[in-house]
N, C-alpha and C. Protein backbone atom coordinates (compact mmCIF):
# COMPACT_ATOMS: atom_id res chain seq x y z
N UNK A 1 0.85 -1.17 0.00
CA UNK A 1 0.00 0.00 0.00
C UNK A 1 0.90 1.24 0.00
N UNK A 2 1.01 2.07 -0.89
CA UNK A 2 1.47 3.36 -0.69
C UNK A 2 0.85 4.54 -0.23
N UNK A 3 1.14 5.84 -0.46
CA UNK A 3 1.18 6.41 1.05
C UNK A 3 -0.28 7.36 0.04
N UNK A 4 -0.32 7.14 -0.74
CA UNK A 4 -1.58 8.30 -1.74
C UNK A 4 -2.77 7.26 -1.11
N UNK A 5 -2.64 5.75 -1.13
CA UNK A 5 -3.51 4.88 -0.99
C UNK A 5 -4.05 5.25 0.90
N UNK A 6 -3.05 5.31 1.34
CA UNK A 6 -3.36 5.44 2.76
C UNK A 6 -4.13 7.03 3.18
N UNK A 7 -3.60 7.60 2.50
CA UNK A 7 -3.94 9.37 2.40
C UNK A 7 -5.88 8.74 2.19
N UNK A 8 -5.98 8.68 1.32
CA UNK A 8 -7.27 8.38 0.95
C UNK A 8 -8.17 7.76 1.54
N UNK A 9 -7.66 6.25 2.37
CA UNK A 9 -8.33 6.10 3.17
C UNK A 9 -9.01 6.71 4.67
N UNK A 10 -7.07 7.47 4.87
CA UNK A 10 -7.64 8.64 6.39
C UNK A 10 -8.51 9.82 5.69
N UNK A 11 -8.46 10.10 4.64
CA UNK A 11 -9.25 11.16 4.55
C UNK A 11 -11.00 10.77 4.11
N UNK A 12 -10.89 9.79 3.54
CA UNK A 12 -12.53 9.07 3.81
C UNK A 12 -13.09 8.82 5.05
N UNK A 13 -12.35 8.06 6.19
CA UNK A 13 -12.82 8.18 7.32
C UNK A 13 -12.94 9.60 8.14
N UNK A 14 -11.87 10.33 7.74
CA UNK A 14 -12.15 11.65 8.61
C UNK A 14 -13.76 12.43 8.25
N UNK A 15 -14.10 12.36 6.94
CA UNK A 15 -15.23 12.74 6.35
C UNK A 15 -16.11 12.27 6.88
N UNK A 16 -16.44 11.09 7.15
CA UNK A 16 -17.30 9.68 7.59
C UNK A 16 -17.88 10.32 9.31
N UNK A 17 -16.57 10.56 10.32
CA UNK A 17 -16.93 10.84 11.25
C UNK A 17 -16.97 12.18 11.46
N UNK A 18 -16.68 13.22 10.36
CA UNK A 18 -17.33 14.88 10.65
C UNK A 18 -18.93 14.61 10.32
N UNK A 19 -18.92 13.91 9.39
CA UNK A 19 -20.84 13.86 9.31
C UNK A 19 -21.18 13.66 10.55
N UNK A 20 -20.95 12.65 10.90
CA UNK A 20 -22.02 11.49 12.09
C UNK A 20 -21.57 12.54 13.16
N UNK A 21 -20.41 13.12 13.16
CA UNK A 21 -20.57 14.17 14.29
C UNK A 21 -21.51 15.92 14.17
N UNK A 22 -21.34 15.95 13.03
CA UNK A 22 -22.39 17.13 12.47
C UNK A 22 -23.66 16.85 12.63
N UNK A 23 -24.13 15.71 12.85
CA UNK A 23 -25.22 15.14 12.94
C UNK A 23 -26.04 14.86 13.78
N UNK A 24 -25.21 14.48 14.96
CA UNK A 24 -25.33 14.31 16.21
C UNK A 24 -25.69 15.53 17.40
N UNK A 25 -24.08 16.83 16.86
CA UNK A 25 -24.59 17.91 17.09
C UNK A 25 -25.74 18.66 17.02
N UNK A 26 -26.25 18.29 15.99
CA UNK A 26 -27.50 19.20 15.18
C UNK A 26 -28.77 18.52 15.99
N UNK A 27 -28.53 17.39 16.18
CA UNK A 27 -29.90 16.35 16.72
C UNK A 27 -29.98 16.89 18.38
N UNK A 28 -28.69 17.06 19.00
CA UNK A 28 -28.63 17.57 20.22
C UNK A 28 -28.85 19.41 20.35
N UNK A 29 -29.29 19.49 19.52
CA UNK A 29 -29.43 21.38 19.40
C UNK A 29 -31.19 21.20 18.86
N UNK A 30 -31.52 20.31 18.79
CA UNK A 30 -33.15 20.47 18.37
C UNK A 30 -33.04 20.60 16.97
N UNK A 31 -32.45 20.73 16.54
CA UNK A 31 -32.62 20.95 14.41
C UNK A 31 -32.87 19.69 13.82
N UNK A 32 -33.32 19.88 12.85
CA UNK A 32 -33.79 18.75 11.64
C UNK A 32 -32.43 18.92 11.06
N UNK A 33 -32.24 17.60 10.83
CA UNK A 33 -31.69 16.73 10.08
C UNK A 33 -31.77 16.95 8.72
N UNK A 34 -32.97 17.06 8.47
CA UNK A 34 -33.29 17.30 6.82
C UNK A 34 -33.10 18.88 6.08
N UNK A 35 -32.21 19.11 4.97
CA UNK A 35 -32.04 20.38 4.54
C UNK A 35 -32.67 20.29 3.14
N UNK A 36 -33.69 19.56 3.17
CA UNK A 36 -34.70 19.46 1.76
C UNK A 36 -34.94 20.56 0.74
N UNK A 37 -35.65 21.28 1.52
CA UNK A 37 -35.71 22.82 0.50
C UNK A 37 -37.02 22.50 0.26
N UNK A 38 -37.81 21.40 0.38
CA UNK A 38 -39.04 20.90 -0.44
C UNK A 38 -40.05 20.13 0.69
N UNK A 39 -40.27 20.97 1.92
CA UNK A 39 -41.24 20.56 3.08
C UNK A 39 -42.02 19.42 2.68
N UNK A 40 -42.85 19.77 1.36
CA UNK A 40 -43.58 18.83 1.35
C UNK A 40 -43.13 17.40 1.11
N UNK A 41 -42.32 16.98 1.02
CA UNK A 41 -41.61 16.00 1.01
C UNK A 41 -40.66 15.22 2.23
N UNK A 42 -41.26 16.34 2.91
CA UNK A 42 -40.45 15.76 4.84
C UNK A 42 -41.43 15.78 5.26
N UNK A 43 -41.21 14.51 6.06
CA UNK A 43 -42.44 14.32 7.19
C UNK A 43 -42.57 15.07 8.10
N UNK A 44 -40.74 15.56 8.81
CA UNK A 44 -40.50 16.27 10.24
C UNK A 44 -41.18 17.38 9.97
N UNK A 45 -41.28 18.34 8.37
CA UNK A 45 -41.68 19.45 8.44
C UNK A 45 -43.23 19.43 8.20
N UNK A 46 -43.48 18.41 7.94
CA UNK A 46 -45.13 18.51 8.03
C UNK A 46 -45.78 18.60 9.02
N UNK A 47 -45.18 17.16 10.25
CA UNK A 47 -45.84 17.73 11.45
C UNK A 47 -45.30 19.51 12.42
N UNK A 48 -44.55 19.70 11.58
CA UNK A 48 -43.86 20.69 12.34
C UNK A 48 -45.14 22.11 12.07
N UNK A 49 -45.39 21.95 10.57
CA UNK A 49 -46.24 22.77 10.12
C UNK A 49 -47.72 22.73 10.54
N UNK A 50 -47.87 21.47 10.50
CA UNK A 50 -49.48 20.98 11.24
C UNK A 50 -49.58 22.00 12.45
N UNK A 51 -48.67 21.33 13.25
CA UNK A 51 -48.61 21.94 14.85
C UNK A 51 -48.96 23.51 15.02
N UNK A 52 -48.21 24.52 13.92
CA UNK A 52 -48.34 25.46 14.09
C UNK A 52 -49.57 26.19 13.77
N UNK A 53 -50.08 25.67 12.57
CA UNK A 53 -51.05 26.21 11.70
C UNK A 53 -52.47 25.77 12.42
N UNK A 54 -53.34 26.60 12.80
CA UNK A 54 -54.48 25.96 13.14
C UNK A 54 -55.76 25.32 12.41
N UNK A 55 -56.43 24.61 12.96
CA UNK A 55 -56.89 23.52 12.10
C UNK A 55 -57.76 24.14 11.24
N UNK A 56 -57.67 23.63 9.82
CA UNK A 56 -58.80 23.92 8.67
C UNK A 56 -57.99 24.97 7.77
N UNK A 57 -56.75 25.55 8.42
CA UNK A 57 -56.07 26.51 7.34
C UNK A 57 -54.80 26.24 6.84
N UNK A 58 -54.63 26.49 5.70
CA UNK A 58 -53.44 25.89 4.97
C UNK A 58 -51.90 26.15 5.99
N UNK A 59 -51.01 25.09 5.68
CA UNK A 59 -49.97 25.29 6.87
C UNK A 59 -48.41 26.06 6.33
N UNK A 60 -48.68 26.41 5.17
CA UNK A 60 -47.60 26.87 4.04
C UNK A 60 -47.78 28.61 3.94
N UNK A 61 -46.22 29.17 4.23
CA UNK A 61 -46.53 30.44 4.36
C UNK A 61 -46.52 30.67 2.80
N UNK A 62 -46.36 32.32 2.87
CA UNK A 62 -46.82 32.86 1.28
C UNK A 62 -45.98 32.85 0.69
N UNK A 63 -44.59 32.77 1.04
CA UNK A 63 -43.16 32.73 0.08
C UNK A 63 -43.04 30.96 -0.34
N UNK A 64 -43.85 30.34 0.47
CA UNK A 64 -43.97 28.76 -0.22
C UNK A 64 -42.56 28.11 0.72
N UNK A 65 -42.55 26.97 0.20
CA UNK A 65 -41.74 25.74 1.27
C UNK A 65 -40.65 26.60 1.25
N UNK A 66 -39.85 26.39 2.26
CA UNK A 66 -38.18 26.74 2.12
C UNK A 66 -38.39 28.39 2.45
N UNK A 67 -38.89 29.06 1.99
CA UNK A 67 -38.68 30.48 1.83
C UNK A 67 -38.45 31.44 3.05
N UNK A 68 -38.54 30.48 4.37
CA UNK A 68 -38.12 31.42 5.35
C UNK A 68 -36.73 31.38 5.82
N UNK A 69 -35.57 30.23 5.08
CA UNK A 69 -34.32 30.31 5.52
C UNK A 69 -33.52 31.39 5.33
């Protein structure tokens, strides 16, 4: 094994555990996980939207999914 081969492997694992630690962080700070852009397609943000919106009125503001980041 040479040393480009080994380079590659520490630098795949270093990647591997900044996620799962970015991840972890984020889960321990209350944030979603999901950076969709497209609510309707996440569950977390549906109930998130349900919750807020009271019942019988649409739960999507006027700039549409995503538009308040």
């Amino acid at each position: 094994m040479t040393w480009w081969e080994i380079l590659i492997i520490v630098l795949a694992a270093a990647f591997v555990v900044t996620v799962a630690v970015v991840a972890i962080v984020r889960k321990k700070q209350g944030k979603s996980s999901c950076d969709c852009g497209d609510c309707s397609a996440c569950a977390y943000c549906k109930q998130r939207q349900s919750a807020k919106a009271p019942e019988g009125e649409h739960s999507e503001k006027p700039g549409g999914p995503g538009s308040e980041k």
